[in-house]
N, C-alpha and C. Protein backbone atom coordinates (compact mmCIF):
# COMPACT_ATOMS: atom_id res chain seq x y z
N UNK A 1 0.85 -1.18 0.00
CA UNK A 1 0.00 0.00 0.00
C UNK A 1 0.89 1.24 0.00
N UNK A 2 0.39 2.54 -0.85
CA UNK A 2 1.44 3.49 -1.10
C UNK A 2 0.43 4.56 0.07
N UNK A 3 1.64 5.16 0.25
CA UNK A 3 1.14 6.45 1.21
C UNK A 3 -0.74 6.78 0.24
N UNK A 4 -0.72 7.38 -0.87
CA UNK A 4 -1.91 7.76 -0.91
C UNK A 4 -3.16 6.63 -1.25
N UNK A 5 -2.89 5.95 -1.60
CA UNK A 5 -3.81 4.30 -1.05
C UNK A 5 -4.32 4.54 0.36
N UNK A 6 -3.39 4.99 1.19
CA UNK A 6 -3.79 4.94 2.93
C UNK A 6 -4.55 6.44 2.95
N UNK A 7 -3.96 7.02 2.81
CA UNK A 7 -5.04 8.33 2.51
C UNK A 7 -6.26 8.29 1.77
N UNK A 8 -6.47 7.61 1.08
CA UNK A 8 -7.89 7.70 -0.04
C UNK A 8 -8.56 6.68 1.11
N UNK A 9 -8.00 5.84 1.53
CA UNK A 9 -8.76 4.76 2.74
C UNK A 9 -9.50 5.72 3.48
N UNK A 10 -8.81 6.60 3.84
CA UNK A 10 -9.85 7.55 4.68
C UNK A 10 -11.46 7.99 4.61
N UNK A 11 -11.46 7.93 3.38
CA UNK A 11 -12.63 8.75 2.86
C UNK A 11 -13.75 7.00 2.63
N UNK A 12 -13.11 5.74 3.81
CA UNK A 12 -13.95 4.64 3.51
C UNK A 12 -14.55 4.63 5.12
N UNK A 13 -15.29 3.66 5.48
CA UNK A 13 -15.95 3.84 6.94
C UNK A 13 -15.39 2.94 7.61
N UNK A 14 -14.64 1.83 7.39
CA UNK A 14 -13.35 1.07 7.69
C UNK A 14 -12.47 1.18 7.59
N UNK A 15 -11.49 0.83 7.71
CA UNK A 15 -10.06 0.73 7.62
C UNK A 15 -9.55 -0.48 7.07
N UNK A 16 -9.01 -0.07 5.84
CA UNK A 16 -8.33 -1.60 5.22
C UNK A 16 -8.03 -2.60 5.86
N UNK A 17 -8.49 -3.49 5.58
CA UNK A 17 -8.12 -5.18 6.38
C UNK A 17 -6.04 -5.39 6.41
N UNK A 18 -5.84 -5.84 7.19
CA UNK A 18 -4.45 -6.36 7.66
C UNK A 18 -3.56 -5.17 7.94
N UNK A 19 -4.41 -4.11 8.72
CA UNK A 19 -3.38 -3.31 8.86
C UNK A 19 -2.69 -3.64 10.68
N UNK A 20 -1.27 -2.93 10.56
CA UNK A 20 -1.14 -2.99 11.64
C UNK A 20 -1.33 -2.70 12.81
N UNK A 21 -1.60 -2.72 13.94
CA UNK A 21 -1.92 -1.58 15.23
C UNK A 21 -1.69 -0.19 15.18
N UNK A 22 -0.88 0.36 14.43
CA UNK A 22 0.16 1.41 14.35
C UNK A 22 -0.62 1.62 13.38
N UNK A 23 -0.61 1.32 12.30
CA UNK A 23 -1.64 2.04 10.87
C UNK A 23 -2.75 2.33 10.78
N UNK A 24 -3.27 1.09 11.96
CA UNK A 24 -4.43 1.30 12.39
C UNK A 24 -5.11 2.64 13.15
N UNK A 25 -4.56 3.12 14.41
CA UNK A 25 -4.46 4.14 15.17
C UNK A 25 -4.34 4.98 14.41
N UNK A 26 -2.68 5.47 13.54
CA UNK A 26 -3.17 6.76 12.22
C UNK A 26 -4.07 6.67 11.88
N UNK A 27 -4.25 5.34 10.76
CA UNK A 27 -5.90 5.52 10.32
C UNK A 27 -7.26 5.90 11.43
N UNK A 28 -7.20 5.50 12.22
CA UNK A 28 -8.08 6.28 13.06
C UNK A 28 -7.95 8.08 13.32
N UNK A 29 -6.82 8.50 13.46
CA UNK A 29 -6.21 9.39 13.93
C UNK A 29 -7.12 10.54 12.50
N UNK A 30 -6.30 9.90 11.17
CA UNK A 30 -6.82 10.68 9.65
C UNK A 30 -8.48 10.98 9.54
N UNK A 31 -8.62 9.83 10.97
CA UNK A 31 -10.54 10.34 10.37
C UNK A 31 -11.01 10.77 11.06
N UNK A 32 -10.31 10.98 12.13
CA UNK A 32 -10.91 12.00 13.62
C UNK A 32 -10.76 11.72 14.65
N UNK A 33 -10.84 10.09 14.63
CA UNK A 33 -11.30 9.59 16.05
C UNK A 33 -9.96 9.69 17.01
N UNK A 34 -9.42 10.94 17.05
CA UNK A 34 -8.60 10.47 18.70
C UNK A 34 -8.53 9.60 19.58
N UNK A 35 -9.53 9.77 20.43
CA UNK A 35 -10.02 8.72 21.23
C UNK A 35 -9.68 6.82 20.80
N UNK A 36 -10.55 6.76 19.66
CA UNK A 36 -9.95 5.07 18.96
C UNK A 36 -8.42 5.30 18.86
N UNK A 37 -7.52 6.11 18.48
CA UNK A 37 -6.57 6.17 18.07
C UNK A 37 -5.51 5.78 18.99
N UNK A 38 -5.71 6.59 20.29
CA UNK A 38 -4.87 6.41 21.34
C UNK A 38 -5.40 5.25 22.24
N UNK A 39 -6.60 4.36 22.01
CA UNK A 39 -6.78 3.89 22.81
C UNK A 39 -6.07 2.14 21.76
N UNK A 40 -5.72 2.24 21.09
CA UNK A 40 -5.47 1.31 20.11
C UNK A 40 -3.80 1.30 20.76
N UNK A 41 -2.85 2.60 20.93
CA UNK A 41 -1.80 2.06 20.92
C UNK A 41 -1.19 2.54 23.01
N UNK A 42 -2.18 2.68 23.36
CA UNK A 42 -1.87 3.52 25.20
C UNK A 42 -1.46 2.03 25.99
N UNK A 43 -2.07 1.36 25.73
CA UNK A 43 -1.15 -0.11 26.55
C UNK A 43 -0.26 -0.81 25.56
N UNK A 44 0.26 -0.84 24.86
CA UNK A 44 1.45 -0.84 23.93
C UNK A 44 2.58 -0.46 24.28
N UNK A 45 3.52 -1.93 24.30
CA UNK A 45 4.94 -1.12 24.87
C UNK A 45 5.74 -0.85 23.26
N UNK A 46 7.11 -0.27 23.70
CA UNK A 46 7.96 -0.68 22.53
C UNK A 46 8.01 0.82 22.12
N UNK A 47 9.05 0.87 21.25
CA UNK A 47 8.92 2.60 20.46
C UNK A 47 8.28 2.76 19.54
N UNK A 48 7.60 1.98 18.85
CA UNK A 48 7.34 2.06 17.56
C UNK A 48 5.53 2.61 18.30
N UNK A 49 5.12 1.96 19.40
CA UNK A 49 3.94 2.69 20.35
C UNK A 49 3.68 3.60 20.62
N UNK A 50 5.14 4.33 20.96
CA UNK A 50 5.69 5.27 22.03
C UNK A 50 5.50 6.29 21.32
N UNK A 51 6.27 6.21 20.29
CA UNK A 51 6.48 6.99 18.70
C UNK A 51 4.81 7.80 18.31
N UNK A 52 4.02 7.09 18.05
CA UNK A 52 2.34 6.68 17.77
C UNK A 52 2.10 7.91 19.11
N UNK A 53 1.91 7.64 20.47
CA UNK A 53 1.46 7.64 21.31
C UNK A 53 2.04 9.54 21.61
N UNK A 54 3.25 9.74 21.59
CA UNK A 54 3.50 11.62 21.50
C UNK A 54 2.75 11.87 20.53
N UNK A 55 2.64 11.62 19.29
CA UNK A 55 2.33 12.50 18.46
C UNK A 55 1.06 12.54 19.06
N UNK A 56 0.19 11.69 19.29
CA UNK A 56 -1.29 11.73 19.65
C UNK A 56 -1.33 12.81 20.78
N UNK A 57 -0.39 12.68 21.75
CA UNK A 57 -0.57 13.72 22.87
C UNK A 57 -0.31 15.09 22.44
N UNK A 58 0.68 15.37 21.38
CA UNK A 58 1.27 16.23 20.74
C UNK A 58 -0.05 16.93 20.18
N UNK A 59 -0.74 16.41 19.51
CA UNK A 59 -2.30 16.73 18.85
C UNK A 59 -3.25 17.47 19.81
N UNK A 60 -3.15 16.28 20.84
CA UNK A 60 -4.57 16.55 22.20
C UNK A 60 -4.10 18.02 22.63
N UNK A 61 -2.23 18.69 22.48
CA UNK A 61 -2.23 19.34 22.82
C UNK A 61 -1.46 19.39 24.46
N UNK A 62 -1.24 17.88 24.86
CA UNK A 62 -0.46 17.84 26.39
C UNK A 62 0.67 17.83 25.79
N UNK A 63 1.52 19.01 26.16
CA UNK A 63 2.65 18.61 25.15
C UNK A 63 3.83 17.95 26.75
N UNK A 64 3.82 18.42 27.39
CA UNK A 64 4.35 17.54 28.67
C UNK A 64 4.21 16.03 28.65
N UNK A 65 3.15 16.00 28.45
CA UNK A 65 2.85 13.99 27.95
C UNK A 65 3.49 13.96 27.02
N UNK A 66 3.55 14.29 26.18
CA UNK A 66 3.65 14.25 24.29
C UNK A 66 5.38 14.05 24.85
N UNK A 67 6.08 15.16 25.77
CA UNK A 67 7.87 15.00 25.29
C UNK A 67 8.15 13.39 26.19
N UNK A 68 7.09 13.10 27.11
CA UNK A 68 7.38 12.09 27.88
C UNK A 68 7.35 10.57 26.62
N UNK A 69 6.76 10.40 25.72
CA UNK A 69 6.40 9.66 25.28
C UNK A 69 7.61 10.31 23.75
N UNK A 70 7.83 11.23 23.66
CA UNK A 70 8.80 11.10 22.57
C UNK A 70 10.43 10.68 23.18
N UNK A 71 10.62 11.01 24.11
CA UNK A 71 11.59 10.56 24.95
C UNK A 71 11.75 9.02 25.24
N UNK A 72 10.56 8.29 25.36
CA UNK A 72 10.24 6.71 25.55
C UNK A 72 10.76 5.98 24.15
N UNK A 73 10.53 6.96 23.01
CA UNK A 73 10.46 6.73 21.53
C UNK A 73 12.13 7.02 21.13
N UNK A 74 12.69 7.36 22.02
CA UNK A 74 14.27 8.09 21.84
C UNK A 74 14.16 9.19 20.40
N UNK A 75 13.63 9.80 20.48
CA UNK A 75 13.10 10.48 19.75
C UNK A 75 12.83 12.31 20.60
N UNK A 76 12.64 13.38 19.56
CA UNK A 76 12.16 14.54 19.86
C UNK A 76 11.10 15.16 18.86
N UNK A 77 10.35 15.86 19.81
CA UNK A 77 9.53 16.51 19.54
C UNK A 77 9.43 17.23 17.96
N UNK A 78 9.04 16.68 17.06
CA UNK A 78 9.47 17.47 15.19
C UNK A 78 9.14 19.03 15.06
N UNK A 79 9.95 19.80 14.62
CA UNK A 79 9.64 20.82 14.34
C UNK A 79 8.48 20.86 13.23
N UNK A 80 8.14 19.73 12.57
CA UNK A 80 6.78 19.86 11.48
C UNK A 80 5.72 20.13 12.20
N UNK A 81 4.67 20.63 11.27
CA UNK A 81 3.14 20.53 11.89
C UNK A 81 3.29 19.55 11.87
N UNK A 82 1.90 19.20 12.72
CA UNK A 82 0.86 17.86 12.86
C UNK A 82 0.55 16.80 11.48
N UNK A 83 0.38 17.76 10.40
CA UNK A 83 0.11 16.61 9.31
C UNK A 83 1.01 16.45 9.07
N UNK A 84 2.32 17.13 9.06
CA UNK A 84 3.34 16.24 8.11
C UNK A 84 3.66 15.37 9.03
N UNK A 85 4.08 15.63 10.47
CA UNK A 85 4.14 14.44 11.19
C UNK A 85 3.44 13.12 11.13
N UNK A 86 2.16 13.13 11.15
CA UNK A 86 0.81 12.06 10.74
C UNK A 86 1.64 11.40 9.19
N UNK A 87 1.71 12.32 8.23
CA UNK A 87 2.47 11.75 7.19
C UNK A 87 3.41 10.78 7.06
N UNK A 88 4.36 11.13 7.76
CA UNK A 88 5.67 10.37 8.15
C UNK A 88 5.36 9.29 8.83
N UNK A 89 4.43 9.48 9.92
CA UNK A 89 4.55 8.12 10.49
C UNK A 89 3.76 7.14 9.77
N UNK A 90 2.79 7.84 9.29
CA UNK A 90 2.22 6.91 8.51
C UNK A 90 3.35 6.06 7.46
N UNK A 91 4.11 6.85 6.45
CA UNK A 91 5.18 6.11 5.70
C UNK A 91 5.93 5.66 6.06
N UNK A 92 6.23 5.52 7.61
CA UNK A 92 7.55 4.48 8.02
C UNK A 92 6.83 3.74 8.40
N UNK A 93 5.56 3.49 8.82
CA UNK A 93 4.97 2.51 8.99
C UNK A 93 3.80 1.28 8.11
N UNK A 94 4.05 1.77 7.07
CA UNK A 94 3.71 1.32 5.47
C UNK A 94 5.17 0.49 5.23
């Protein structure tokens, strides 16, 4: 699946079959649902979770949560907006 394959998914009322936890949550994330999004990857260990899990806080706007969880991710906070971030993770995780 190419980045805009996962984007045009959006505009469906599911989410493509065999995606991963992580693609899943973006894909939730691209269609609004916060809430599904973070609740898909918040008991999830690992960075690739962690990773998922700032940006979401990063969004909600806790950005104190958000550096705690980019820090878990060995990772920092992106100087991009929000979508290009959403972007990216979406393509490393494709």
């Amino acid at each position: 699946m190419t980045i805009e394959e996962f984007e045009d998914s959006l505009k469906e009322n599911q989410p493509p079959p065999d995606l991963s936890i992580y693609l899943l949550s973006l894909w939730y994330d691209g269609k609004g649902d916060w809430n599904k999004a973070h609740s898909l990857v918040d008991s999830l260990s690992g960075q690739e979770a962690a990773r998922i899990h700032a940006y979401l806080h990063r969004k909600e706007g806790d950005l104190g949560n958000a550096n705690y969880w980019y820090r878990q991710a060995y990772s920092q906070m992106p100087a991009t907006d929000l979508k290009i971030e959403w972007r990216i993770l979406v393509e490393s995780f494709l």
